[in-house]
Protein backbone atom coordinates (compact mmCIF):
# COMPACT_ATOMS: atom_id res chain seq x y z
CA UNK A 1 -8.68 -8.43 26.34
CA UNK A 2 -7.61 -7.34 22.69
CA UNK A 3 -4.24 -7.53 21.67
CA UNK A 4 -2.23 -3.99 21.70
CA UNK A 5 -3.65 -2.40 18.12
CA UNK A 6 -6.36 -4.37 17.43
CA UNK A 7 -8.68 -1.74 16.44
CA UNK A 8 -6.01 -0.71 13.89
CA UNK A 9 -5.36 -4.40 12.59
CA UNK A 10 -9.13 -4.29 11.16
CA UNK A 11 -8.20 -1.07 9.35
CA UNK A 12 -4.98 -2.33 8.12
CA UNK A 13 -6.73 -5.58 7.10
CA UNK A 14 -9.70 -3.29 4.90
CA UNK A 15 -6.52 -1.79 3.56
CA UNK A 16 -4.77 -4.30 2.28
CA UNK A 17 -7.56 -5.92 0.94
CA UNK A 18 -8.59 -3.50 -0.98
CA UNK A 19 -5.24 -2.69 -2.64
CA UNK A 20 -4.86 -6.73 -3.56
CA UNK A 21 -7.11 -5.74 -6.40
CA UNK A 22 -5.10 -4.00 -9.26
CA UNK A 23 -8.20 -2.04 -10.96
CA UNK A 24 -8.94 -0.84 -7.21
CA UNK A 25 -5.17 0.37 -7.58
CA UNK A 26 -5.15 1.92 -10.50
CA UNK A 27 -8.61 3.67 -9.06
CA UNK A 28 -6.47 5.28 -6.33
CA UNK A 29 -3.79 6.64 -8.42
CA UNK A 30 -6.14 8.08 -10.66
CA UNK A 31 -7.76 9.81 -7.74
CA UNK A 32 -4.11 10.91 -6.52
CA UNK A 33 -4.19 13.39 -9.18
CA UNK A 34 -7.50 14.68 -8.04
CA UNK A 35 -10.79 14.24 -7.59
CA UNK A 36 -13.39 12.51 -10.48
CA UNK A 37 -16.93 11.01 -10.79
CA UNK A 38 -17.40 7.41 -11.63
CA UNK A 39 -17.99 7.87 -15.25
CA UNK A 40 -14.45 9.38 -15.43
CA UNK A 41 -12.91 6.51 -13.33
CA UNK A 42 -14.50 3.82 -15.76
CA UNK A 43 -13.01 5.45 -19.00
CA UNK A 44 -9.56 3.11 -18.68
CA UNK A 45 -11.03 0.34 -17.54
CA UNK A 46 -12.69 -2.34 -20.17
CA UNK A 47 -15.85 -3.21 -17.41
CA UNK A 48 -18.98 -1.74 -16.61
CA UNK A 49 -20.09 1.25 -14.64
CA UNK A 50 -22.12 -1.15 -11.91
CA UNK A 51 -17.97 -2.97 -11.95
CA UNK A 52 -16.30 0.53 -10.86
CA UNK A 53 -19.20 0.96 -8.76
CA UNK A 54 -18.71 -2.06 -6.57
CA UNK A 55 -14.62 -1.56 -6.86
CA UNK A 56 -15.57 1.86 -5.31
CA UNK A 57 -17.61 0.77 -2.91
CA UNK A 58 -14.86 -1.88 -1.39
CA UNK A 59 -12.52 1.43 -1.68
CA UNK A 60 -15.07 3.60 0.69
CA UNK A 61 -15.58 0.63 3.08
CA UNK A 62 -11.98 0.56 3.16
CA UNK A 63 -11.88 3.94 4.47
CA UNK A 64 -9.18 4.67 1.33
CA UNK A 65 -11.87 7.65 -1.03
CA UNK A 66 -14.69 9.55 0.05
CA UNK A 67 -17.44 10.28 -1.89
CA UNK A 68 -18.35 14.24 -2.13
CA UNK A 69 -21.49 16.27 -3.57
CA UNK A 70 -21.16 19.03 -6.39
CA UNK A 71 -24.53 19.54 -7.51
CA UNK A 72 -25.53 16.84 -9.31
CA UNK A 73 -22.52 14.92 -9.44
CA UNK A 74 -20.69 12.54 -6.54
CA UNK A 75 -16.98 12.40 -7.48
CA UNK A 76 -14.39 10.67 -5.29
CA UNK A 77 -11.55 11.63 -3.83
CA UNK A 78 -8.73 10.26 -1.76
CA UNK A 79 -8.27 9.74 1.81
CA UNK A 80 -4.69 9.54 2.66
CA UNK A 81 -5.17 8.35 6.78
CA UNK A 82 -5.26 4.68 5.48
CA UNK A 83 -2.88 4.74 3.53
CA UNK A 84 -0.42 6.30 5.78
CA UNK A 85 -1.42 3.80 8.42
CA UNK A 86 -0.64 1.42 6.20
CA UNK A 87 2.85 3.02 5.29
CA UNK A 88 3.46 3.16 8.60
CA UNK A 89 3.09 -0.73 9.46
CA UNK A 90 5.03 -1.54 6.83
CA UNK A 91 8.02 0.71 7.55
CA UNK A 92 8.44 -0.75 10.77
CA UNK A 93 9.26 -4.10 8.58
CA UNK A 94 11.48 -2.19 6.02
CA UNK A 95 13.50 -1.07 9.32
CA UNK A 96 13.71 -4.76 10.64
CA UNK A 97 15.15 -5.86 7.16
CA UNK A 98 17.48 -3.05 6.94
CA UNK A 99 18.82 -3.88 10.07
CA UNK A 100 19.16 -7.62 9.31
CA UNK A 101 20.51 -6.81 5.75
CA UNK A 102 23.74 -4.40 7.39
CA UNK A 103 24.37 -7.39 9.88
CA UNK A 104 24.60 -9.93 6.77
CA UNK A 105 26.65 -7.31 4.88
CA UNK A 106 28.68 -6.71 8.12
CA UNK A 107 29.57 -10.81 8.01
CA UNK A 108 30.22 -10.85 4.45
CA UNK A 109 32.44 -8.03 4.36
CA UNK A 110 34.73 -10.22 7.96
CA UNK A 111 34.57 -13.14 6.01
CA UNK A 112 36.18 -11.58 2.93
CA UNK A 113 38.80 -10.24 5.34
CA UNK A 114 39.25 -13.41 6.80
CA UNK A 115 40.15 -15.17 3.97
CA UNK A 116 42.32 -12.11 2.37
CA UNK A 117 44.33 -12.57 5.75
CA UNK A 118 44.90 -16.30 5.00
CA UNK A 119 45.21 -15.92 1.59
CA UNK A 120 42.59 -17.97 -0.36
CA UNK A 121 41.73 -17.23 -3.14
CA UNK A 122 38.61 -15.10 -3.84
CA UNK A 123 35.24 -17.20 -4.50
């Protein structure tokens, strides 16, 4: 039997792996702004067209652009799903730090009363 969001786990694991690369990144927030063919995506970048290419390919494994057809040319555009997915897992670990961070601040804030009550002196 798999374990409860398995399928998910190998999306989340495409994910991640491709945003561990930072031209991959920088691919995506290009393509935030809209759409753009390969040659356009390779302008910033000091590497070679068949370089993007691959980059873009790990991007459309990943399930993170998708490649469209206007006549002749094949730009790329964003899919958001993984990336929300992605969001999503995470912000279920900002939410368990938040809650641990308001039960340190919590003990902090009794163990400054504690010693205003006896009178020690501030650390």
């Amino acid at each position: 039997m798999k374990p409860s969001g398995y399928e998910s786990s190998g999306r989340l694991d495409s994910t991640f792996a491709a945003l561990a690369d930072p031209t991959r990144r920088a691919i995506l927030a290009r393509l935030a702004s809209g759409e753009a063919s390969v040659t356009e995506l390779a302008k910033p970048f000091r590497m070679s067209q068949p370089a993007i290419s691959k980059h873009l390919r790990v991007l459309e494994r990943a399930g993170l652009i998708r490649r469209g057809r206007d006549a002749q040319r094949r730009p790329r555009r964003l899919e958001a799903k993984p990336l929300a997915e992605a969001s999503d897992w995470l912000e279920r670990y900002r939410q368990f730090w938040e809650k641990r961070f308001q039960r340190l601040d919590a003990l902090l804030d009794e163990m400054k009363a504690g010693e205003k009550k006896r009178g020690s002196p501030p650390r």
